[in-house]
PDB file of N, CA and C in Angstrom:
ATOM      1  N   UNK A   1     -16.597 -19.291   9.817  1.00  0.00           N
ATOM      2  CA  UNK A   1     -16.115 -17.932   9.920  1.00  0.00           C
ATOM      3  C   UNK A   1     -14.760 -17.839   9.219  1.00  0.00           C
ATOM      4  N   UNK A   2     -14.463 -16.639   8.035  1.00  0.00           N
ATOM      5  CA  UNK A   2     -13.603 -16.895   7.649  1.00  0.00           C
ATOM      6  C   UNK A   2     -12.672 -15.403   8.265  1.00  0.00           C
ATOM      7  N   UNK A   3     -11.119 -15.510   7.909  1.00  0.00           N
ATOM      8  CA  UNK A   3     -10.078 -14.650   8.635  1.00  0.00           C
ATOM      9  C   UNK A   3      -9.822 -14.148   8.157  1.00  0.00           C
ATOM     10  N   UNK A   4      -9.620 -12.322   8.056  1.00  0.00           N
ATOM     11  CA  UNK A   4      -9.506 -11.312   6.913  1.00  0.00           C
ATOM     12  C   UNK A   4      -7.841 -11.226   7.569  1.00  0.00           C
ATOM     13  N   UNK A   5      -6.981 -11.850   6.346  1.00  0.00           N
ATOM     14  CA  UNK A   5      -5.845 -10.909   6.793  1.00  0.00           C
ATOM     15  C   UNK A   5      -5.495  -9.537   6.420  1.00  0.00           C
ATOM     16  N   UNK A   6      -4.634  -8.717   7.222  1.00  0.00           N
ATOM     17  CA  UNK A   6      -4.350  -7.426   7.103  1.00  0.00           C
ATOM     18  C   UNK A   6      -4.345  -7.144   4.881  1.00  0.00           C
ATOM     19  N   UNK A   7      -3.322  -7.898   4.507  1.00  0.00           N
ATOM     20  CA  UNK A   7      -2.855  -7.888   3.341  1.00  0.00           C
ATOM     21  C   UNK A   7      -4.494  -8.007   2.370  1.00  0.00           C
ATOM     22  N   UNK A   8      -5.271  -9.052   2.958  1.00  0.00           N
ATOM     23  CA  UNK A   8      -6.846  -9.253   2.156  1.00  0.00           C
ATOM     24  C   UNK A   8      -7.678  -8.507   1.789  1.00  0.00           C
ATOM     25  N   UNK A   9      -7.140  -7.738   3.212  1.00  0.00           N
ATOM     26  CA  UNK A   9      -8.590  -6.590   3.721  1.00  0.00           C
ATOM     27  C   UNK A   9      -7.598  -5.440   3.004  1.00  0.00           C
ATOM     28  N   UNK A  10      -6.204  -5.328   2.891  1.00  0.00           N
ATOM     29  CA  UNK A  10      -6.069  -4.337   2.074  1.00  0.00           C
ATOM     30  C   UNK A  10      -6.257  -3.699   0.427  1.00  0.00           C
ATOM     31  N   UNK A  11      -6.344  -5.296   0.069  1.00  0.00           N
ATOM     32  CA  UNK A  11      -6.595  -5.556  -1.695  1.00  0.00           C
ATOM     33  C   UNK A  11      -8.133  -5.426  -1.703  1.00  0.00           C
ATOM     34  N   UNK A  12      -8.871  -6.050  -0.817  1.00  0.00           N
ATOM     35  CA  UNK A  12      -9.972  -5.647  -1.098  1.00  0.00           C
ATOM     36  C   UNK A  12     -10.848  -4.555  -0.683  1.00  0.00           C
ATOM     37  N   UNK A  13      -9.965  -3.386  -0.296  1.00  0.00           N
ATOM     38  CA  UNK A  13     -10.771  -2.136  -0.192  1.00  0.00           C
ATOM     39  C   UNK A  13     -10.284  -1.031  -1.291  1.00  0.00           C
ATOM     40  N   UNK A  14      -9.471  -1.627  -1.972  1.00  0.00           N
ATOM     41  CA  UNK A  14      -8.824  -0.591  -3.641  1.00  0.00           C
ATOM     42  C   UNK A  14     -10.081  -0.974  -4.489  1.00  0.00           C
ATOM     43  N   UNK A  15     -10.160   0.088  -5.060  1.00  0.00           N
ATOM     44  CA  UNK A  15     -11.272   0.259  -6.228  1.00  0.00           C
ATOM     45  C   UNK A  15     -10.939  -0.640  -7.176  1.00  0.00           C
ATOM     46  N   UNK A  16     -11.875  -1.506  -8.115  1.00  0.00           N
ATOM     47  CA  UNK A  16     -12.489  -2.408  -9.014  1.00  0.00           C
ATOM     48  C   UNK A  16     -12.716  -1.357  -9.727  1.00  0.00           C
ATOM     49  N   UNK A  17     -12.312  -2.528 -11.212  1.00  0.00           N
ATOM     50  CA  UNK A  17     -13.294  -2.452 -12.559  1.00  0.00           C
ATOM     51  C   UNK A  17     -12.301  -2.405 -13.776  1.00  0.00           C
ATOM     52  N   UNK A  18     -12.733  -2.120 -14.541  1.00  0.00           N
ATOM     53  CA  UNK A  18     -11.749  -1.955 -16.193  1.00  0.00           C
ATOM     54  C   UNK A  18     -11.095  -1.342 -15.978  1.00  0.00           C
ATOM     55  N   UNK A  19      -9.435  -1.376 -15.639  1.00  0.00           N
ATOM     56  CA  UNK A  19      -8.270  -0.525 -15.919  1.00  0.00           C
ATOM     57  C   UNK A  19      -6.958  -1.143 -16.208  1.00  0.00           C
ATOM     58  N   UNK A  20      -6.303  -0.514 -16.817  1.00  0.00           N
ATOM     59  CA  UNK A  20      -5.157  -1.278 -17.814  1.00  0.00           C
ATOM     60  C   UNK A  20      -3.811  -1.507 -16.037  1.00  0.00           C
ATOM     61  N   UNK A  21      -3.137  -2.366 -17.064  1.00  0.00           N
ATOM     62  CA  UNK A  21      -2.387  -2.864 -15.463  1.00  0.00           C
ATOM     63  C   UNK A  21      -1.194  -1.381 -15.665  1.00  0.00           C
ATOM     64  N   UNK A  22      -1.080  -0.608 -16.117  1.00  0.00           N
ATOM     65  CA  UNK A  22      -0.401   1.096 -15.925  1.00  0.00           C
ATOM     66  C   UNK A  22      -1.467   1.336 -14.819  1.00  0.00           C
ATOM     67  N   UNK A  23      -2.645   1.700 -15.004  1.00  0.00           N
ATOM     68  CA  UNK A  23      -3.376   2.615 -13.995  1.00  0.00           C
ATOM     69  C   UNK A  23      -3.081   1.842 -12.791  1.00  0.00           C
ATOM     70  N   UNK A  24      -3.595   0.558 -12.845  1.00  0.00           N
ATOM     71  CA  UNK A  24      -3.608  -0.079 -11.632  1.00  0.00           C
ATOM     72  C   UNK A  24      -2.101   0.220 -10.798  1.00  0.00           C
ATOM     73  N   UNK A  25      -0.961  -0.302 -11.321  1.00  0.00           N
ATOM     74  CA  UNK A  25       0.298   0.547 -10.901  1.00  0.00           C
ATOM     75  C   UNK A  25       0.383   1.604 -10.095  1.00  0.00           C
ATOM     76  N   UNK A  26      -0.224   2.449 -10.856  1.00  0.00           N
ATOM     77  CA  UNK A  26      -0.388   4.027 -10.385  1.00  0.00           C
ATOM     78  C   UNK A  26      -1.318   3.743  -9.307  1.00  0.00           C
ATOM     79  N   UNK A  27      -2.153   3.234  -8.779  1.00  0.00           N
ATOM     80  CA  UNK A  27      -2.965   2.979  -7.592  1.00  0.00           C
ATOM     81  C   UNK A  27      -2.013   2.813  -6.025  1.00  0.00           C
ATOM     82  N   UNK A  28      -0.382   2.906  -6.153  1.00  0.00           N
ATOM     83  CA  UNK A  28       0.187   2.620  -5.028  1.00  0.00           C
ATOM     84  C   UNK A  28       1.392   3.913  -5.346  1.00  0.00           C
ATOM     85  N   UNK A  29       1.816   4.136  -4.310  1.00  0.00           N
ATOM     86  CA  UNK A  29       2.802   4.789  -4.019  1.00  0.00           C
ATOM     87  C   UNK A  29       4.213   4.229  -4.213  1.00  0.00           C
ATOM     88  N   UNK A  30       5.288   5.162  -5.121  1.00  0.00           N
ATOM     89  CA  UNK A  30       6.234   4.438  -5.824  1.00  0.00           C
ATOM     90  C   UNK A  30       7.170   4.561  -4.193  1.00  0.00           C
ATOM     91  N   UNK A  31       7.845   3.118  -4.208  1.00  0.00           N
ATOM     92  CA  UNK A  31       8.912   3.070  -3.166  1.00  0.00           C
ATOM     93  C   UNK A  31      10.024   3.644  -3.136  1.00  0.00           C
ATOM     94  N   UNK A  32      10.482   3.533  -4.812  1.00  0.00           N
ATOM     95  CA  UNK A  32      11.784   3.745  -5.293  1.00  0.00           C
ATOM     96  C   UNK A  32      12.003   5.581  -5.442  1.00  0.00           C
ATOM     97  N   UNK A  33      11.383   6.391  -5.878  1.00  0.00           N
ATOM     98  CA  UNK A  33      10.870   7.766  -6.025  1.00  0.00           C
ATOM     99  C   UNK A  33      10.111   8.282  -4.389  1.00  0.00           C
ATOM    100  N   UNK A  34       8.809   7.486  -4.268  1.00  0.00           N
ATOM    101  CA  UNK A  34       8.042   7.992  -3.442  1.00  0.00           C
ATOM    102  C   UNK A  34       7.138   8.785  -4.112  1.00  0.00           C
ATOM    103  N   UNK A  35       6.790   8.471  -5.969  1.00  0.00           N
ATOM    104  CA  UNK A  35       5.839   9.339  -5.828  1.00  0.00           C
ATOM    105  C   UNK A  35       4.258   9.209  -5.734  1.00  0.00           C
ATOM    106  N   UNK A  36       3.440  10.119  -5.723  1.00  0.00           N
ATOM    107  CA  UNK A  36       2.004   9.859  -4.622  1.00  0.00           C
ATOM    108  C   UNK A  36       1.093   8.899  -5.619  1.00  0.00           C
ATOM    109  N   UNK A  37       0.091   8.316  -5.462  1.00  0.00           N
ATOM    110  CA  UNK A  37      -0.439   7.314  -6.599  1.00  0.00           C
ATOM    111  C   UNK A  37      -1.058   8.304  -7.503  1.00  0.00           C
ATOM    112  N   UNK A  38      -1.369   7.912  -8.810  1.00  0.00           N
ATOM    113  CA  UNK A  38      -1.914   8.537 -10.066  1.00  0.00           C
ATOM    114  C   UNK A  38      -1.579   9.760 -10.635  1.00  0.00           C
ATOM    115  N   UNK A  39       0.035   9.285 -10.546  1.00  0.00           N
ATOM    116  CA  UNK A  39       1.121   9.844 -11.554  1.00  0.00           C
ATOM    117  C   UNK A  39       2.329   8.954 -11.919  1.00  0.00           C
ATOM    118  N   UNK A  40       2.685   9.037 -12.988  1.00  0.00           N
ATOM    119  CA  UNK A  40       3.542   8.209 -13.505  1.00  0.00           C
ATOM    120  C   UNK A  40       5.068   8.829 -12.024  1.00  0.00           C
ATOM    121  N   UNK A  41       5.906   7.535 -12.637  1.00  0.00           N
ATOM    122  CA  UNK A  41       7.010   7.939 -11.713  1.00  0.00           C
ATOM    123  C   UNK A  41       8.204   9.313 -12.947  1.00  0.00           C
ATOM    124  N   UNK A  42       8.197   9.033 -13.914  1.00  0.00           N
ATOM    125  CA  UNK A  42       8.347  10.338 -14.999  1.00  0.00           C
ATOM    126  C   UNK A  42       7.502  10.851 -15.519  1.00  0.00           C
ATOM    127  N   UNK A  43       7.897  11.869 -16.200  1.00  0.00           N
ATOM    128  CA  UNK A  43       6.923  12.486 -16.923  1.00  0.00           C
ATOM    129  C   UNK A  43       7.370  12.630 -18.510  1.00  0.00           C
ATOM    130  N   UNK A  44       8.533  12.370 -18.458  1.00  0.00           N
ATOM    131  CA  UNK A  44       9.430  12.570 -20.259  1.00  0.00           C
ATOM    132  C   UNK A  44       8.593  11.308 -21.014  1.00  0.00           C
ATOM    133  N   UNK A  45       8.855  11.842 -22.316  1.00  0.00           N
ATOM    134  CA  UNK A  45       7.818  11.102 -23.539  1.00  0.00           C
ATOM    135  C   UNK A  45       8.964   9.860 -23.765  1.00  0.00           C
ATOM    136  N   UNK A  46       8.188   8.211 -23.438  1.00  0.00           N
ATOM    137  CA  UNK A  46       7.051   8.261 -22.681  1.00  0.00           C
ATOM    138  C   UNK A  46       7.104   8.302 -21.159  1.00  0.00           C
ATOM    139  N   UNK A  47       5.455   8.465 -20.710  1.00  0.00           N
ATOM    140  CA  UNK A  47       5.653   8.125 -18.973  1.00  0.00           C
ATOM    141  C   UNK A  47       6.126   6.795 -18.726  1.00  0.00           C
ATOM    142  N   UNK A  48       6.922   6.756 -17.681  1.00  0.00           N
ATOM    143  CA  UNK A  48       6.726   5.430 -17.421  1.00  0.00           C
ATOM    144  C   UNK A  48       6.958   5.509 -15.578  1.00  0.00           C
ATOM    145  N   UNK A  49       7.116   3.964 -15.068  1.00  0.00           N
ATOM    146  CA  UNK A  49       7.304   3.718 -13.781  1.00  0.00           C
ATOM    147  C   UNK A  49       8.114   2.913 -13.487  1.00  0.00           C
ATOM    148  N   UNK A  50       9.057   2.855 -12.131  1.00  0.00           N
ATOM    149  CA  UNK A  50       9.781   2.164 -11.642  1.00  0.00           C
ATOM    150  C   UNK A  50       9.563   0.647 -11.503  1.00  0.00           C
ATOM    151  N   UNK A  51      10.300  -0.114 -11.451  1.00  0.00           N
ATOM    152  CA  UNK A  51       9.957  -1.474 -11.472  1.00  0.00           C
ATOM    153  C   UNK A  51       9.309  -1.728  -9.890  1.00  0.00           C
ATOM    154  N   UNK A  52       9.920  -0.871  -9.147  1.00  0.00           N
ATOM    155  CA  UNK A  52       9.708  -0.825  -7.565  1.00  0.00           C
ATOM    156  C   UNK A  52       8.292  -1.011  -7.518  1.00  0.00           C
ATOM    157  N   UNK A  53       7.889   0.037  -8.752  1.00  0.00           N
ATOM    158  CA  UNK A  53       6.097  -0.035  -8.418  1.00  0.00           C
ATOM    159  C   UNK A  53       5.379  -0.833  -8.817  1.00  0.00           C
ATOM    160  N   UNK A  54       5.599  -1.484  -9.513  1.00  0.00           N
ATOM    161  CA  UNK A  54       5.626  -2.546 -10.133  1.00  0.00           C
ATOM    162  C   UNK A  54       5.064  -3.905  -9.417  1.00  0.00           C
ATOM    163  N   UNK A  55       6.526  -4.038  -8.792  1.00  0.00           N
ATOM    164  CA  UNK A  55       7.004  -5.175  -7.678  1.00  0.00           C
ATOM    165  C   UNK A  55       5.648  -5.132  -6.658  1.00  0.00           C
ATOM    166  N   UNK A  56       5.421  -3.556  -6.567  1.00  0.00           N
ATOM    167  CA  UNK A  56       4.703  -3.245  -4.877  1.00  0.00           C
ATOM    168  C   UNK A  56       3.673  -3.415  -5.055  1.00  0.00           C
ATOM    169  N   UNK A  57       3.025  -3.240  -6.470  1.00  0.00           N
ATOM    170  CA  UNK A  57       1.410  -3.092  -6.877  1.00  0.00           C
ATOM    171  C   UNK A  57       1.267  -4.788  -7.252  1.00  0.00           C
ATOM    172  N   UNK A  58       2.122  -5.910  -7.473  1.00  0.00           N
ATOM    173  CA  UNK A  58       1.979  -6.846  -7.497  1.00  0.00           C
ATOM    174  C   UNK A  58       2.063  -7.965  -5.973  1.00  0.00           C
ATOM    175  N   UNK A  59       2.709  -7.189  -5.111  1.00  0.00           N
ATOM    176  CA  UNK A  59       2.354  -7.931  -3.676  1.00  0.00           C
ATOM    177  C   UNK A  59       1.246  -7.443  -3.694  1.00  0.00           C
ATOM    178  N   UNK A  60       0.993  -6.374  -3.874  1.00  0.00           N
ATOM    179  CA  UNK A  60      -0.403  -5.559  -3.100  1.00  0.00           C
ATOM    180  C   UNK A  60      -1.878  -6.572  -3.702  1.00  0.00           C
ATOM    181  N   UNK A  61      -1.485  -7.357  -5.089  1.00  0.00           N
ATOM    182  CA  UNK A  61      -2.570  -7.781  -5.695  1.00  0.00           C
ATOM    183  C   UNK A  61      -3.306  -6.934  -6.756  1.00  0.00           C
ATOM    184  N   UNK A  62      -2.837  -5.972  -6.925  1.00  0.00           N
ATOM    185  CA  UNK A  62      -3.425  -5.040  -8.435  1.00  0.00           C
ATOM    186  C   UNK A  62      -2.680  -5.606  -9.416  1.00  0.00           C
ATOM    187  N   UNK A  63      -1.576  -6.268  -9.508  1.00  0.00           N
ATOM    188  CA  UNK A  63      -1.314  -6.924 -10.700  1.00  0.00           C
ATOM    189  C   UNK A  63      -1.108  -8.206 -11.139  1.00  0.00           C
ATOM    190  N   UNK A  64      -0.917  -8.550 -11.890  1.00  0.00           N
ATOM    191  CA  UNK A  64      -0.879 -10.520 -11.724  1.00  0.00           C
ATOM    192  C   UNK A  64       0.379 -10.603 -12.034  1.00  0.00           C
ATOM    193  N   UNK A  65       0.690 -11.909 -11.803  1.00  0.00           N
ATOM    194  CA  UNK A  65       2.747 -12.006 -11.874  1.00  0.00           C
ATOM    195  C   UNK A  65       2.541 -12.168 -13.307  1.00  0.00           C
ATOM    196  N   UNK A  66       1.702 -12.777 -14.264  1.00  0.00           N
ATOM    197  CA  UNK A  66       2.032 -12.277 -15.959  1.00  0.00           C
ATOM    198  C   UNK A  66       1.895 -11.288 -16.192  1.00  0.00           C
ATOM    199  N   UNK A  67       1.018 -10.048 -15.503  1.00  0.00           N
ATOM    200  CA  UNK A  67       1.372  -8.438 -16.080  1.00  0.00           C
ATOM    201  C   UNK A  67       2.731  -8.446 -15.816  1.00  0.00           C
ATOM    202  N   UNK A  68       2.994  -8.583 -14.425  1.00  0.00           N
ATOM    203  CA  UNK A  68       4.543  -8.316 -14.110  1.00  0.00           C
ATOM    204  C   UNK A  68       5.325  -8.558 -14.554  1.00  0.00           C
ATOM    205  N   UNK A  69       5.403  -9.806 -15.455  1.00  0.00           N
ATOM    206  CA  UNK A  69       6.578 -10.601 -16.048  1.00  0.00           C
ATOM    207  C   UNK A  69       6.378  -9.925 -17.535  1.00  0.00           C
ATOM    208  N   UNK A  70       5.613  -9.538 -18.343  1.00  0.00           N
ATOM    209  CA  UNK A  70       5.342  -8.770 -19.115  1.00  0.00           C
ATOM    210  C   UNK A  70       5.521  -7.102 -18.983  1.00  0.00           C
ATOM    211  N   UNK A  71       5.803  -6.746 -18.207  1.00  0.00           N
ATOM    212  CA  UNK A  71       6.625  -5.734 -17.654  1.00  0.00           C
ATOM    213  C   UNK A  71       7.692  -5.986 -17.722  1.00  0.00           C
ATOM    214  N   UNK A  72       8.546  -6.778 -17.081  1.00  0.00           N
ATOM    215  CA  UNK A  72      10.194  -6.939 -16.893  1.00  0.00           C
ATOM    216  C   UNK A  72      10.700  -7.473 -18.230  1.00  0.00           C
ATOM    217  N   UNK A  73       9.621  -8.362 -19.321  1.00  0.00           N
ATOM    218  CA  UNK A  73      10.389  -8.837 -20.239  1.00  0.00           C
ATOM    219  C   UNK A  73      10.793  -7.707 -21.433  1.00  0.00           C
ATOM    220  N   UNK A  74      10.140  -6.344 -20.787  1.00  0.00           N
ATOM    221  CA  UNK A  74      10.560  -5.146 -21.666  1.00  0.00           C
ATOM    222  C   UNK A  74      11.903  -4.267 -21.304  1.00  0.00           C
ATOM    223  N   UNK A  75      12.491  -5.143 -20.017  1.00  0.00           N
ATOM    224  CA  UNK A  75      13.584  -4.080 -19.488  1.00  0.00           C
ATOM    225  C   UNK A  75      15.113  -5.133 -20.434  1.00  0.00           C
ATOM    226  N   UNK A  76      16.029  -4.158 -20.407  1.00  0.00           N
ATOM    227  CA  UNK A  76      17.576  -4.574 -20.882  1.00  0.00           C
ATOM    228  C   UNK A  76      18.206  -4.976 -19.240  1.00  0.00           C
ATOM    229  N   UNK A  77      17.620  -4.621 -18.184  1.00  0.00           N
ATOM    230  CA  UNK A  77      18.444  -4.740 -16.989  1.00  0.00           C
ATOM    231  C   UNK A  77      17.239  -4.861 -15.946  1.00  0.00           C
ATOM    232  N   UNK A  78      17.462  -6.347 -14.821  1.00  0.00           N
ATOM    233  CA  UNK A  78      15.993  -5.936 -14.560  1.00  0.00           C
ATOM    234  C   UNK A  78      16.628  -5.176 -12.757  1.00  0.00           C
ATOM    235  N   UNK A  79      16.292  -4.232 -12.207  1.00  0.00           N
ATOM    236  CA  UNK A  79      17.066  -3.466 -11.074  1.00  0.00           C
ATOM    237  C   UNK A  79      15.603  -2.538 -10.517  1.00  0.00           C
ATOM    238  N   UNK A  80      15.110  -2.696  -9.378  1.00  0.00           N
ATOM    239  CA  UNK A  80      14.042  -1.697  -8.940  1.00  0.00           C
ATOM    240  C   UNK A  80      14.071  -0.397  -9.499  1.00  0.00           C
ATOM    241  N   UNK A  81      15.180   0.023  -9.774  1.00  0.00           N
ATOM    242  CA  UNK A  81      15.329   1.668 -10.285  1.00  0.00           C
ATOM    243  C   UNK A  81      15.325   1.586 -11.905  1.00  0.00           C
ATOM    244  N   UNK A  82      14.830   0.939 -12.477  1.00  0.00           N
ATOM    245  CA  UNK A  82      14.992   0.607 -14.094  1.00  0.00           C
ATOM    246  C   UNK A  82      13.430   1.203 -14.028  1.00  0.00           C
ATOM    247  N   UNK A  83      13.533   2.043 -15.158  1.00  0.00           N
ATOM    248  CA  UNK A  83      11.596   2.489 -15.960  1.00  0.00           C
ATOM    249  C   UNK A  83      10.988   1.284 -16.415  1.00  0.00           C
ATOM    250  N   UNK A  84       9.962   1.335 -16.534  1.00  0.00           N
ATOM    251  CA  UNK A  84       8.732   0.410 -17.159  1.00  0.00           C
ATOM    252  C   UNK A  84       8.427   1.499 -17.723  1.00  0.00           C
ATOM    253  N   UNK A  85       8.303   1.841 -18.995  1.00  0.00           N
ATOM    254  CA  UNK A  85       8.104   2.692 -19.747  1.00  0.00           C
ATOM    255  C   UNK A  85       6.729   2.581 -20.522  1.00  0.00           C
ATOM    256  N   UNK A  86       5.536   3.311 -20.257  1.00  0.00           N
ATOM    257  CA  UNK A  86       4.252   2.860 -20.757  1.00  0.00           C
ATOM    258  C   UNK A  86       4.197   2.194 -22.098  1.00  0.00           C
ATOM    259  N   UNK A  87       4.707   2.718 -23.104  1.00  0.00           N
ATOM    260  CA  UNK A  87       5.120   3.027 -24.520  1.00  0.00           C
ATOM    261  C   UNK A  87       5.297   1.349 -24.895  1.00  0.00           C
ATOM    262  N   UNK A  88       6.248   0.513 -23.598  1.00  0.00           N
ATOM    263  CA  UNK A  88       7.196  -1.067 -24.286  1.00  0.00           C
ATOM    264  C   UNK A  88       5.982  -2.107 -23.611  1.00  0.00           C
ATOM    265  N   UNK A  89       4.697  -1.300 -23.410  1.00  0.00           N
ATOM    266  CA  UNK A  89       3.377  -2.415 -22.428  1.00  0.00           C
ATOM    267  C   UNK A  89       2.758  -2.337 -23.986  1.00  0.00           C
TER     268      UNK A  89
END
């Protein structure tokens, strides 16, 4: 018998399949903003998102720590409130 932890059973009830690690992002609610999933955390050209969401969608398991680190190696400063800007993925 195996043991679903809370965190297991939460990754594995988010929707599967082909999506770029932006969408997947957008699958959680930004910490840093608060804004609701499947919208960028801006909207100015380009969209982008907080590192917060980032961070959160990578505990959560929608992203792998090389998306993530491929994320941050696009910032000048790395700070939860810094953009991930779709445009530097």
């Amino acid at each position: 018998m195996s043991v679903i932890l809370p965190d297991q059973q939460q990754s594995a009830d988010l929707p599967r399949g082909p999506r770029t690690a932006i969408e997947r992002v957008r699958l959680v609610n930004c910490g840093q903003c608060w804004q609701r999933p499947g919208r960028p955390c801006t909207v100015a050209d380009p969209p982008g998102d907080y590192l917060a969401r980032w961070q959160r969608a990578e505990r959560r398991g929608l992203v792998s720590r090389p998306e993530l680190a491929a994320a941050v190696a696009t910032l000048d400063v790395i700070a939860s409130h810094v953009i991930v800007r779709d445009r530097a993925l």
